[in-house]
C-alpha atoms as a PDB file:
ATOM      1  CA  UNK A   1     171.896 106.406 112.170  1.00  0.00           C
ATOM      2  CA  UNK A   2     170.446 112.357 111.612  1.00  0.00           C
ATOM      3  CA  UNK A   3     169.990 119.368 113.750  1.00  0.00           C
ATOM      4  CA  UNK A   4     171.863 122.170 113.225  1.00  0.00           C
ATOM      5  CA  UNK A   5     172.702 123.051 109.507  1.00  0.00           C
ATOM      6  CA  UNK A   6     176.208 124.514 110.861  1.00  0.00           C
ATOM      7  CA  UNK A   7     176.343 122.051 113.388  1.00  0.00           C
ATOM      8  CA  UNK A   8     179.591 119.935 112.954  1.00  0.00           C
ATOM      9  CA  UNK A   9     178.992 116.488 115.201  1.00  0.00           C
ATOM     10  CA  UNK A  10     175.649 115.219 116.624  1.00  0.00           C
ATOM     11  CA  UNK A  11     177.202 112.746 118.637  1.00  0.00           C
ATOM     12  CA  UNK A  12     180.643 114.693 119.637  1.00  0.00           C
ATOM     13  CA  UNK A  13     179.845 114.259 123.435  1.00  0.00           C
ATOM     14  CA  UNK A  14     182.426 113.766 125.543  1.00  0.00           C
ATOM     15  CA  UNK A  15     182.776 110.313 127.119  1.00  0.00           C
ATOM     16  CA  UNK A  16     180.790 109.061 130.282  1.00  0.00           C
ATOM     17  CA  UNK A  17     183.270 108.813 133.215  1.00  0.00           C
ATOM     18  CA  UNK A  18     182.891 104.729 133.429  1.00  0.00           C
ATOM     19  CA  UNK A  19     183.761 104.698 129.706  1.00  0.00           C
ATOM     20  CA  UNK A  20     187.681 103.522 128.929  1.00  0.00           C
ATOM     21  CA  UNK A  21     189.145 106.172 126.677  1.00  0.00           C
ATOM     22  CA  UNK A  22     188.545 103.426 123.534  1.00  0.00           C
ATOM     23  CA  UNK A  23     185.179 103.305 124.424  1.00  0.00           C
ATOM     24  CA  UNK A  24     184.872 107.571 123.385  1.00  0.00           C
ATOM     25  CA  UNK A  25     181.398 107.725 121.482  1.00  0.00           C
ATOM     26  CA  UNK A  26     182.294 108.244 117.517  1.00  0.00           C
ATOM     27  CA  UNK A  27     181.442 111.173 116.102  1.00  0.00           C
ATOM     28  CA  UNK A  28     178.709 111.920 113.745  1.00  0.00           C
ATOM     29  CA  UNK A  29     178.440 115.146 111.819  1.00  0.00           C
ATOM     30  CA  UNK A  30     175.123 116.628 110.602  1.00  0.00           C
ATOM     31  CA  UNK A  31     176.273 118.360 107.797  1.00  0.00           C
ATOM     32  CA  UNK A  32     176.948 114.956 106.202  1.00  0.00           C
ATOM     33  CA  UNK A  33     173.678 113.670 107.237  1.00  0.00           C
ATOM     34  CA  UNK A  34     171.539 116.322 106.402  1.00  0.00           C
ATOM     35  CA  UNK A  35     173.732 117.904 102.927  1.00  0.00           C
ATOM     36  CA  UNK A  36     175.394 115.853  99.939  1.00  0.00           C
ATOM     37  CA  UNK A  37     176.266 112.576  99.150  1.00  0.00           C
ATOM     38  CA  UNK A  38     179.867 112.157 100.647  1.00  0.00           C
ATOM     39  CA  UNK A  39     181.948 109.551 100.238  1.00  0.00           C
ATOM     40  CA  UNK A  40     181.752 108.928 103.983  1.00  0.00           C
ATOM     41  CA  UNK A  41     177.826 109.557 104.346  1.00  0.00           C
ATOM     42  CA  UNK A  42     177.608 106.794 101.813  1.00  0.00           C
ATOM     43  CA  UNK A  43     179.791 104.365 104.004  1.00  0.00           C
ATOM     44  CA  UNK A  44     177.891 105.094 106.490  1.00  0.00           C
ATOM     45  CA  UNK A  45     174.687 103.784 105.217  1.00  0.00           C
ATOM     46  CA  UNK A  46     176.338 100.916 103.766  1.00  0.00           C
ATOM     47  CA  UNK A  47     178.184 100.031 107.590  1.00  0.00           C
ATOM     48  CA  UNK A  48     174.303 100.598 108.961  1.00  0.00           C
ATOM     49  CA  UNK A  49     172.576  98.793 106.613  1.00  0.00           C
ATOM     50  CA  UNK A  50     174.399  95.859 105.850  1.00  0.00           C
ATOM     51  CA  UNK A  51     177.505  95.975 108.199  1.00  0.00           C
ATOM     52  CA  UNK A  52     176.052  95.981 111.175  1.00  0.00           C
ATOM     53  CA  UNK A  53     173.557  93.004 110.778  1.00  0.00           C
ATOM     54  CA  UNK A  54     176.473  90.568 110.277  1.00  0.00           C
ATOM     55  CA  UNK A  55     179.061  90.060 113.134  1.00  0.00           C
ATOM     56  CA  UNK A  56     182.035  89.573 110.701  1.00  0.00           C
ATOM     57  CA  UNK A  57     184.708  92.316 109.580  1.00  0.00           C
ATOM     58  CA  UNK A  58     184.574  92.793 106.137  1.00  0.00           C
ATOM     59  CA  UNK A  59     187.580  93.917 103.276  1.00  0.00           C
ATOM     60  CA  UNK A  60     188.758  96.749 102.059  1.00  0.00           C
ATOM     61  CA  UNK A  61     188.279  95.796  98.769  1.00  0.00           C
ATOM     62  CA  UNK A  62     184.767  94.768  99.236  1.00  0.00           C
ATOM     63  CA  UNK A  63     184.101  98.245 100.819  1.00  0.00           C
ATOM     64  CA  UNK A  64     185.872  99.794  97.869  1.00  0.00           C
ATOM     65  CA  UNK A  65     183.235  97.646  94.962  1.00  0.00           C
ATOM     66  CA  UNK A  66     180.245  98.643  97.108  1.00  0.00           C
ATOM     67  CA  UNK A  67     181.524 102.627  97.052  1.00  0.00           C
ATOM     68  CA  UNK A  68     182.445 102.303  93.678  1.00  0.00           C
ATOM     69  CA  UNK A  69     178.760 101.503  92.681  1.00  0.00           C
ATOM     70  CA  UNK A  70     177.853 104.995  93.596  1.00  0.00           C
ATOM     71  CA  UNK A  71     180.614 106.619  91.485  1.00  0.00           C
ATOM     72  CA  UNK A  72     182.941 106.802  94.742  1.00  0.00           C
ATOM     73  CA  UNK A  73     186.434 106.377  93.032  1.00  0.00           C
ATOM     74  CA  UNK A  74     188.828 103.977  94.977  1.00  0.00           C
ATOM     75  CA  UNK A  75     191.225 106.739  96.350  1.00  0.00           C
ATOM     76  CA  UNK A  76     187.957 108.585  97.717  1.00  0.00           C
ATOM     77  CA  UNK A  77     187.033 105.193  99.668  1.00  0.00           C
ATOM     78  CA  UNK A  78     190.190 104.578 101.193  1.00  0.00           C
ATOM     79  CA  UNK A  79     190.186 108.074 102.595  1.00  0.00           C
ATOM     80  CA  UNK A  80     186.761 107.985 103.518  1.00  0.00           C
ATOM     81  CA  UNK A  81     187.091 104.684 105.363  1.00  0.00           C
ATOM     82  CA  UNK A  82     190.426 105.907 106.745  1.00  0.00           C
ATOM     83  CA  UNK A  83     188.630 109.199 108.648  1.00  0.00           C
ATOM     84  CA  UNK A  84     185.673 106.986 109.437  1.00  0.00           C
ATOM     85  CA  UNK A  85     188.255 104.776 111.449  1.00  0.00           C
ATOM     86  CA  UNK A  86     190.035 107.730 112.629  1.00  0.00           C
ATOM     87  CA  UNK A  87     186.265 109.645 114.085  1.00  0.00           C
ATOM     88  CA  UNK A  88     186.488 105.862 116.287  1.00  0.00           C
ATOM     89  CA  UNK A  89     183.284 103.783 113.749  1.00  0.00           C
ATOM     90  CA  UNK A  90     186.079 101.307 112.306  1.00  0.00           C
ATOM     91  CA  UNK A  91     189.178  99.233 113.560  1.00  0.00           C
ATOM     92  CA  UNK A  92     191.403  97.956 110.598  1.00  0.00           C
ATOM     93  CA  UNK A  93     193.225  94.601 111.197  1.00  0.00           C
ATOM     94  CA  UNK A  94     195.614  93.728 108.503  1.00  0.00           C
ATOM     95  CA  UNK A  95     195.660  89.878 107.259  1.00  0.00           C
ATOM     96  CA  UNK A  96     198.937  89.494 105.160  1.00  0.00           C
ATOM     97  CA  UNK A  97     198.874  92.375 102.176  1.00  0.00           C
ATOM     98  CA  UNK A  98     195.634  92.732 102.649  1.00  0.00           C
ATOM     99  CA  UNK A  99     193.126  94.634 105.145  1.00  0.00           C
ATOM    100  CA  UNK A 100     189.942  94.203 106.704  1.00  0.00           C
ATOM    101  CA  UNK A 101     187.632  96.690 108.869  1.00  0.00           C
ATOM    102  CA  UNK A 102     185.154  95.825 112.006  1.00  0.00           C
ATOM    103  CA  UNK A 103     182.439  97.900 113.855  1.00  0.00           C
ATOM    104  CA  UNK A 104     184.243  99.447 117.351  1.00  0.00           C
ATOM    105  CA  UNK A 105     182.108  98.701 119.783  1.00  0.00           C
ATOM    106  CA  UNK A 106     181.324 102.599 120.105  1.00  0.00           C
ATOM    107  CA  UNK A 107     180.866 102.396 116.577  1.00  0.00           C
ATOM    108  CA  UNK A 108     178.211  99.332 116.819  1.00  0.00           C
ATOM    109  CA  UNK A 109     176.582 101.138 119.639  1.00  0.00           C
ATOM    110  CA  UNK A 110     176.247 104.724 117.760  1.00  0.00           C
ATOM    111  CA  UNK A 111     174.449 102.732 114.314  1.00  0.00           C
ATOM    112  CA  UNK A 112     172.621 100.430 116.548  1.00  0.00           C
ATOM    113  CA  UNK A 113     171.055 103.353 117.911  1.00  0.00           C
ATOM    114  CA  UNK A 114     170.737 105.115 114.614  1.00  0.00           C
ATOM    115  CA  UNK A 115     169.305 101.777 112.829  1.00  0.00           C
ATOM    116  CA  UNK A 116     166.437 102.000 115.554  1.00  0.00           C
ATOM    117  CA  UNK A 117     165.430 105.695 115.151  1.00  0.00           C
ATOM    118  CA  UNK A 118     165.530 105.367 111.207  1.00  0.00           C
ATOM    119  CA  UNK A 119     163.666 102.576 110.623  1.00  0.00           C
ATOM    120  CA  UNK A 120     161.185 102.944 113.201  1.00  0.00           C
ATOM    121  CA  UNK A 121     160.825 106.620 112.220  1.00  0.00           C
ATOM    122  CA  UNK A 122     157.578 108.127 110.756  1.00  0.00           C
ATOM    123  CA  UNK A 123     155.920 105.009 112.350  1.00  0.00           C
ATOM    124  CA  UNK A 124     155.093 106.312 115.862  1.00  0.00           C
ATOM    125  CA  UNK A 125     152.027 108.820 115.575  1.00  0.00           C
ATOM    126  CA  UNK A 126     150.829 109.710 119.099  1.00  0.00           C
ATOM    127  CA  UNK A 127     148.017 111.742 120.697  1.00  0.00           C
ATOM    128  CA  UNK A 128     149.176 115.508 122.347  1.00  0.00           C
ATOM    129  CA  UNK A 129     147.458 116.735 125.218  1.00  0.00           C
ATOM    130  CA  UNK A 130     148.728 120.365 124.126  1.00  0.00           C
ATOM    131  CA  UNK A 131     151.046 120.298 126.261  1.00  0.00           C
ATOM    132  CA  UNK A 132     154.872 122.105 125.898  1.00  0.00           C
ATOM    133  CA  UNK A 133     157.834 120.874 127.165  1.00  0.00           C
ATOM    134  CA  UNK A 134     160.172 124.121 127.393  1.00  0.00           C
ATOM    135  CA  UNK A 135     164.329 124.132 127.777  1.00  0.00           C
ATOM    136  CA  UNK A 136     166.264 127.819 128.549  1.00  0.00           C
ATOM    137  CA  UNK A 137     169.897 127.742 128.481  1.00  0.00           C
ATOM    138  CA  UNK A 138     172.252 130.261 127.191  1.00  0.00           C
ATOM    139  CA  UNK A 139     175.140 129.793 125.552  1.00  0.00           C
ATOM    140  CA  UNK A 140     177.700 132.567 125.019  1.00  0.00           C
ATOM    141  CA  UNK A 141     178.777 133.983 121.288  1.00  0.00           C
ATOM    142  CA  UNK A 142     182.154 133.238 122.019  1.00  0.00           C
ATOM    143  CA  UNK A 143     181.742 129.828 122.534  1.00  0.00           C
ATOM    144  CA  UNK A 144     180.455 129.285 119.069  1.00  0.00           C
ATOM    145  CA  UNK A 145     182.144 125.037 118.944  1.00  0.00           C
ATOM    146  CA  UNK A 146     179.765 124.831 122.191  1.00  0.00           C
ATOM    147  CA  UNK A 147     176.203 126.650 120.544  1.00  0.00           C
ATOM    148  CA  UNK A 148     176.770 124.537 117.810  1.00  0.00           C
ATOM    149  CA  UNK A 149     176.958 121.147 119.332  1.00  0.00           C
ATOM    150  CA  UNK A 150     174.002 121.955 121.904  1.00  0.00           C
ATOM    151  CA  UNK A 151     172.081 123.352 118.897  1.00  0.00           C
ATOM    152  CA  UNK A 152     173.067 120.105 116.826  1.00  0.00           C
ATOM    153  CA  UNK A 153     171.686 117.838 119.887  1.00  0.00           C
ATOM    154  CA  UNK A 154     168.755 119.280 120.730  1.00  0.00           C
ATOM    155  CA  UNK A 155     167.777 119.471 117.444  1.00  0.00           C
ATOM    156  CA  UNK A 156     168.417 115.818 116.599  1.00  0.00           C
ATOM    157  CA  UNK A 157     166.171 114.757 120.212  1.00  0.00           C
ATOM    158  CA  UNK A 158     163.192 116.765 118.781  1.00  0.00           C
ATOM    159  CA  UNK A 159     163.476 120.149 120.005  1.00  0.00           C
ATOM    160  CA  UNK A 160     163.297 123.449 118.017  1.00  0.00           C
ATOM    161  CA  UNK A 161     164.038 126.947 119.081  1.00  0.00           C
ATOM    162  CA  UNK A 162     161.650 130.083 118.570  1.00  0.00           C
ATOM    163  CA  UNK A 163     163.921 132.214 119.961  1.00  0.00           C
ATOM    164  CA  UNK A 164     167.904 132.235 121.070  1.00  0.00           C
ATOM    165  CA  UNK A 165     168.402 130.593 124.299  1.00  0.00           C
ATOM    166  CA  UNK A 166     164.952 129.016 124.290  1.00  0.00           C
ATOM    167  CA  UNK A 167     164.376 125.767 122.800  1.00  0.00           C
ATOM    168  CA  UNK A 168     160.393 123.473 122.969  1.00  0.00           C
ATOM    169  CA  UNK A 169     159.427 120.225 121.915  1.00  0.00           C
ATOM    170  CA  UNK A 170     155.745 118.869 122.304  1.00  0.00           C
ATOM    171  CA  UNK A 171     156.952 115.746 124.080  1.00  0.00           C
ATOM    172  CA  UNK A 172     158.087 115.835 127.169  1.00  0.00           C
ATOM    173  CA  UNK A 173     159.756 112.212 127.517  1.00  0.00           C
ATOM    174  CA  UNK A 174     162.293 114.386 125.556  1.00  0.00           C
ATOM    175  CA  UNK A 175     163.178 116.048 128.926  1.00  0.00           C
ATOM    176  CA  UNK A 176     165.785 113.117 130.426  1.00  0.00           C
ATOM    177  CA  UNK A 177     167.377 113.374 126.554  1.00  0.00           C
ATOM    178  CA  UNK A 178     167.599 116.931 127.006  1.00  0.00           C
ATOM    179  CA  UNK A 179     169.178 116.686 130.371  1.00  0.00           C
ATOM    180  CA  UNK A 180     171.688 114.058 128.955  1.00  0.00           C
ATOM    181  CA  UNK A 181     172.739 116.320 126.477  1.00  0.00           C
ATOM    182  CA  UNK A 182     173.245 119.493 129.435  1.00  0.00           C
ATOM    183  CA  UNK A 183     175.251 117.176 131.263  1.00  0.00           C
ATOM    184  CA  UNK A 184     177.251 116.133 128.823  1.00  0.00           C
ATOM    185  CA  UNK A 185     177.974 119.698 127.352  1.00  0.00           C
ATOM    186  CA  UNK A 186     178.472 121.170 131.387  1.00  0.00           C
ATOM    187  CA  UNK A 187     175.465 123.247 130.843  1.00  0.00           C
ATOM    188  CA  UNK A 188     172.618 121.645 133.097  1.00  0.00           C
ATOM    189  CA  UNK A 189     173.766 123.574 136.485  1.00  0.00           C
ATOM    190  CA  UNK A 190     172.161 127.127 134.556  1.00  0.00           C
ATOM    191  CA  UNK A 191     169.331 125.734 132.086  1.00  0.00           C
ATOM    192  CA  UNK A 192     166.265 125.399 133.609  1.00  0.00           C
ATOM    193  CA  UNK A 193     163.348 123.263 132.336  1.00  0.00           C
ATOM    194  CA  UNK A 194     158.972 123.393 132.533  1.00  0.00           C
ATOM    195  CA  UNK A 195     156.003 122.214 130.720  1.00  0.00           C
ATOM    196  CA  UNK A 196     153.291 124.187 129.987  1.00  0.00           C
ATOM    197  CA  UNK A 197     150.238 125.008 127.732  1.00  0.00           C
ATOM    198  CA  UNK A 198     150.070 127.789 124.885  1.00  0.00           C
ATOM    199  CA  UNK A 199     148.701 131.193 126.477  1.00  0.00           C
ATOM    200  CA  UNK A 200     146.651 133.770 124.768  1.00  0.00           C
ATOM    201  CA  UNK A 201     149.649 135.737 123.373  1.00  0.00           C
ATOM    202  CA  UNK A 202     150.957 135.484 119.857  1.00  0.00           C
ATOM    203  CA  UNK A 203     149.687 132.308 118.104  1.00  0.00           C
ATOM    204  CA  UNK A 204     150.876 128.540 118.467  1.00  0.00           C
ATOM    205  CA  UNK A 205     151.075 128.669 114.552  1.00  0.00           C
ATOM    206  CA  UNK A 206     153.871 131.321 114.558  1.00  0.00           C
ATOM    207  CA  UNK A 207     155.675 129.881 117.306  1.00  0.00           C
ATOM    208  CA  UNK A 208     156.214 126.589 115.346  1.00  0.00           C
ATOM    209  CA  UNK A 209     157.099 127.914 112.334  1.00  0.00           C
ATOM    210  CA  UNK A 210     159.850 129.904 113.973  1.00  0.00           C
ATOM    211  CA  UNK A 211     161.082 126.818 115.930  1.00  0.00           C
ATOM    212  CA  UNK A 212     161.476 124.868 112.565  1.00  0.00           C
ATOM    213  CA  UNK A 213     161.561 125.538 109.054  1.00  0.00           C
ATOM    214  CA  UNK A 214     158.507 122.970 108.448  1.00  0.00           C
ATOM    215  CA  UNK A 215     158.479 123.981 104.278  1.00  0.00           C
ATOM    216  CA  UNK A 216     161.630 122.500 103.939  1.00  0.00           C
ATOM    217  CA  UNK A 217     161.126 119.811 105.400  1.00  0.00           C
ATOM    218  CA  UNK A 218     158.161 119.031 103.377  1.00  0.00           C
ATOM    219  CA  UNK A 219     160.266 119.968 100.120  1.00  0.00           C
ATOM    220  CA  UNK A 220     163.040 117.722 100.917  1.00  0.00           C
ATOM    221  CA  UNK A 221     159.888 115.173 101.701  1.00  0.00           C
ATOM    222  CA  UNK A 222     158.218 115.519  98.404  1.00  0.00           C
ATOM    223  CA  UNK A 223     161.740 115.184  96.466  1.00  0.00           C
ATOM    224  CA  UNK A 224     162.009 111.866  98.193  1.00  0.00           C
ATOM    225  CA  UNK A 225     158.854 110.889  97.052  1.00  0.00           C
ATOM    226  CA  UNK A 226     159.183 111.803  93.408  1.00  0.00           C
ATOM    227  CA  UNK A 227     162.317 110.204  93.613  1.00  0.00           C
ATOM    228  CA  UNK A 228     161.581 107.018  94.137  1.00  0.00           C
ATOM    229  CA  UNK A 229     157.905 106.340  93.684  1.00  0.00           C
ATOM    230  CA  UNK A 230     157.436 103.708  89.944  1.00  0.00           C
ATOM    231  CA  UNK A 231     161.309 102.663  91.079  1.00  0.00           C
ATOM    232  CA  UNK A 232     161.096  98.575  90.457  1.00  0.00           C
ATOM    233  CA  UNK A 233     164.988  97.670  90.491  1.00  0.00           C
ATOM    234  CA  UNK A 234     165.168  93.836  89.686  1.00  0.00           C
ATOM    235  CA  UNK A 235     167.735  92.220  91.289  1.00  0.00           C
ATOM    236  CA  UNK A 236     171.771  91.945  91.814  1.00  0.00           C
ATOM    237  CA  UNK A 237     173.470  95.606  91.781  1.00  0.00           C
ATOM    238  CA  UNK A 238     170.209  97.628  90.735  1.00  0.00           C
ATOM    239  CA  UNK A 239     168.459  96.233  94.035  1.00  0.00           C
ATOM    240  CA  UNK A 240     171.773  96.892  96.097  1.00  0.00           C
ATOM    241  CA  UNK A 241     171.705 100.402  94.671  1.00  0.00           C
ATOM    242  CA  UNK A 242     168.351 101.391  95.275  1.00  0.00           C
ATOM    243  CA  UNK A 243     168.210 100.203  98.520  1.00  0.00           C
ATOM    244  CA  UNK A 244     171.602 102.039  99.904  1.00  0.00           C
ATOM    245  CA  UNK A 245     170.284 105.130  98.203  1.00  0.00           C
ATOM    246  CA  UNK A 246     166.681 104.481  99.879  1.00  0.00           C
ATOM    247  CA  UNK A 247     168.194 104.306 103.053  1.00  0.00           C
ATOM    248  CA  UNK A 248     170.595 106.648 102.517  1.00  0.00           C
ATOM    249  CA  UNK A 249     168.060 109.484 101.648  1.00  0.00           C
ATOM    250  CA  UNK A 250     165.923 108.197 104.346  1.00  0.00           C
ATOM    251  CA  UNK A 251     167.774 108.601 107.262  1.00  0.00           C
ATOM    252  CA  UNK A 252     168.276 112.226 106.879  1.00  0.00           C
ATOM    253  CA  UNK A 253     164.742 113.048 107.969  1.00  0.00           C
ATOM    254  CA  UNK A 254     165.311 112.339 111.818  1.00  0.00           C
ATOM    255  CA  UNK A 255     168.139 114.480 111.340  1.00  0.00           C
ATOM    256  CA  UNK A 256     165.607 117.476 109.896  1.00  0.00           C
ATOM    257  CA  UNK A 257     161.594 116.680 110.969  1.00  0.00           C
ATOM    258  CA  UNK A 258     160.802 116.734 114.501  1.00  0.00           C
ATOM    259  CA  UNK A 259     157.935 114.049 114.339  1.00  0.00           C
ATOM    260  CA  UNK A 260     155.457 116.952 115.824  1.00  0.00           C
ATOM    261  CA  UNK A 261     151.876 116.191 116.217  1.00  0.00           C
ATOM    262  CA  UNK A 262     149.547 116.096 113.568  1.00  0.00           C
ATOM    263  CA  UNK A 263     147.631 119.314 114.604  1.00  0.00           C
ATOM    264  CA  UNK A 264     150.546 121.657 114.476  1.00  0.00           C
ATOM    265  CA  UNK A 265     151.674 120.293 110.610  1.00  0.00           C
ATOM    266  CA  UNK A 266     149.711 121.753 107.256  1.00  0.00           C
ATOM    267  CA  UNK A 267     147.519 120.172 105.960  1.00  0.00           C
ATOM    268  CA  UNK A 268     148.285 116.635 103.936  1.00  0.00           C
ATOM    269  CA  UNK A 269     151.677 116.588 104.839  1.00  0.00           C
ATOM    270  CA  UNK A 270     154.069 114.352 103.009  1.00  0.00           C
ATOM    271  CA  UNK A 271     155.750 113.463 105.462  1.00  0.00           C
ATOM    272  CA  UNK A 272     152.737 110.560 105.728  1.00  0.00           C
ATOM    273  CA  UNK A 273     153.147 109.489 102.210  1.00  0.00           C
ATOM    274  CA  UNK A 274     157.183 109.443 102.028  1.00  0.00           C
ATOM    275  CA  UNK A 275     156.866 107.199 105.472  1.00  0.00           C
ATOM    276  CA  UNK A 276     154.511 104.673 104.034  1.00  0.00           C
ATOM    277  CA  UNK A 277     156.723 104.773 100.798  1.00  0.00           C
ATOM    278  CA  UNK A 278     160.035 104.653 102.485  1.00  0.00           C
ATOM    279  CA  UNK A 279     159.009 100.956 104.729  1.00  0.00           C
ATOM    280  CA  UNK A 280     156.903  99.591 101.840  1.00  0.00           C
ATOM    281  CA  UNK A 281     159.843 100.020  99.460  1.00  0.00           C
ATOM    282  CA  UNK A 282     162.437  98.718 102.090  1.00  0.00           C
ATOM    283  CA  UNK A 283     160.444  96.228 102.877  1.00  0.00           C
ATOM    284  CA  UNK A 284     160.011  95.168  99.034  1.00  0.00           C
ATOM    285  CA  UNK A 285     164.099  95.180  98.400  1.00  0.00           C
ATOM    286  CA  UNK A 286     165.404  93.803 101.779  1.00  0.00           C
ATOM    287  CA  UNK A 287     165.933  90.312 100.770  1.00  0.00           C
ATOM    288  CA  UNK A 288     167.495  90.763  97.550  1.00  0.00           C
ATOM    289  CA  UNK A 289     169.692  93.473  98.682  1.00  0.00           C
ATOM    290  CA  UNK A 290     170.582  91.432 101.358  1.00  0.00           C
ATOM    291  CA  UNK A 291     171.688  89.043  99.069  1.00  0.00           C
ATOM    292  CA  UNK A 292     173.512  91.176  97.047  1.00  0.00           C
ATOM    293  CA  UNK A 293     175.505  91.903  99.906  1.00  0.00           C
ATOM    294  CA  UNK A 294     176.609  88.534 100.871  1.00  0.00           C
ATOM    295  CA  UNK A 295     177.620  87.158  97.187  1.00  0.00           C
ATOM    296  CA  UNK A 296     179.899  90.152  97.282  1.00  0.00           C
ATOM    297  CA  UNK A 297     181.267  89.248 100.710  1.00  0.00           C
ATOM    298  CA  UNK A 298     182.239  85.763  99.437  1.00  0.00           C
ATOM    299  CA  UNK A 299     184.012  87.043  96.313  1.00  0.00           C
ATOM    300  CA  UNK A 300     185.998  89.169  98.165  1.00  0.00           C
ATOM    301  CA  UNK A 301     186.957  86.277 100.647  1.00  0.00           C
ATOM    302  CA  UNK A 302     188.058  83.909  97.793  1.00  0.00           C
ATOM    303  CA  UNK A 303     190.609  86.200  96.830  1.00  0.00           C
END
């Protein structure tokens, strides 16, 4: 598990040719990953992070305790587990009076792919030879559903855009992505792609902060930080809580930094310190969490 601030789904695309019409990719939508915690934000941290390691549905109920730990009243849970379903992440199967919910495989696919980016993110420094990898493509005002879901895609593969129509990232392995994305959207025949170096007009500086909006970044970075640095959550629900939330917070930030090189980000950048806090503290609360997890599975099961 993620872009455009107005952006409604960062996974909307439409579905490959060779995919069966279950098989449509779920949706996700960026203004839940990058605003408030939602009801179904939270569930999806919760299917990501403990869901998806276990090959086993899992009851409503259970889902319902877990949510409720977060202040999520019951009716809010249902709902939000009922849209999740409907956006194609869940399939219900109902056992007597009761129900239980599995991963699609869509679904699996989509968090697998998330679960890789998130907790591998902030890990992957590399070294930048300077050189630009540049998109153009135009999108008309009209088609505002359109903008917003290229904007929303681009944004979560890296790239940001200094001015309308033109969007740059500093790696260009992001070009296939990028291409993907064109396809998908029925925009590739008109973009047109390059790589290049920074000329002698303007300044590289400017250009980056105009592609991306690097203080608040670094705000939401340092709120993370202060946030849960001295947090030493023992064990049972107080370990399961501060884990989801850990995660939760977490995976917003491939959503909203774009992992540029050191040499174009200010000076002692947080986004170092929240990394190394982020993976320590996961690291630290795994087990237990894990744990937590499964004892409520079982009581769930038994009744």
């Amino acid at each position: 598990m993620v872009l455009d601030a107005e952006g409604q789904s960062a996974g909307e695309r439409k579905p490959r040719a060779a995919r069966p019409a279950d098989e449509a990719r779920p949706k996700v939508s960026r203004r839940r990953e990058v605003g408030h915690t939602s009801a179904r934000s939270l569930l999806a941290t919760i299917l990501g992070e403990y869901v998806l390691p276990r090959d086993r549905p899992v009851w409503t109920s259970a889902l319902v305790e877990a949510l409720g730990m977060f202040e999520i009243e019951e009716k809010s849970a249902r709902q939000a587990l009922a849209r999740t379903a409907a956006e194609g992440w869940l399939t219900s199967e109902r056992v007597g009076r009761r129900v239980r919910w599995a991963l699609t495989p869509p679904g699996r696919r989509l968090l697998t792919e998330g679960a890789e980016r998130i907790y591998s993110f902030g890990n992957n420094e590399r070294q930048w030879d300077g050189t630009w990898l540049v998109i153009l493509v135009s999108v008309p005002e009209a088609k505002r559903e359109l903008r917003h879901r290229l904007r929303t895609q681009l944004a979560w593969a890296g790239f940001g855009t200094p001015e309308t129509g033109v969007w740059i990232s500093p790696d260009t392995r992001h070009e296939a992505e990028a291409l993907t994305v064109l396809k998908e959207l029925g925009l590739s025949a008109d973009a047109m792609s390059f790589t290049a170096n920074y000329g002698a007009v303007g300044s590289e500086e400017t250009m980056v902060s105009r592609a991306w909006d690097l203080r608040d970044v670094e705000a939401r970075y340092e709120a993370f930080i202060d946030e849960f640095t001295g947090a030493h959550p023992v064990e049972g629900n107080t370990v399961f809580q501060a884990q989801t939330r850990l995660v939760h917070e977490w995976r917003r930030f491939p959503f909203l930094d774009p992992q540029l090189p050191r040499m174009l980000l200010p000076e002692r950048w947080s986004g170092v310190q929240a990394a190394d806090l982020f993976h320590r503290m996961h690291g630290d609360w795994h087990e237990h969490a894990q744990q937590r997890w499964d004892r409520l599975m079982e009581e769930h099961s038994a009744v």
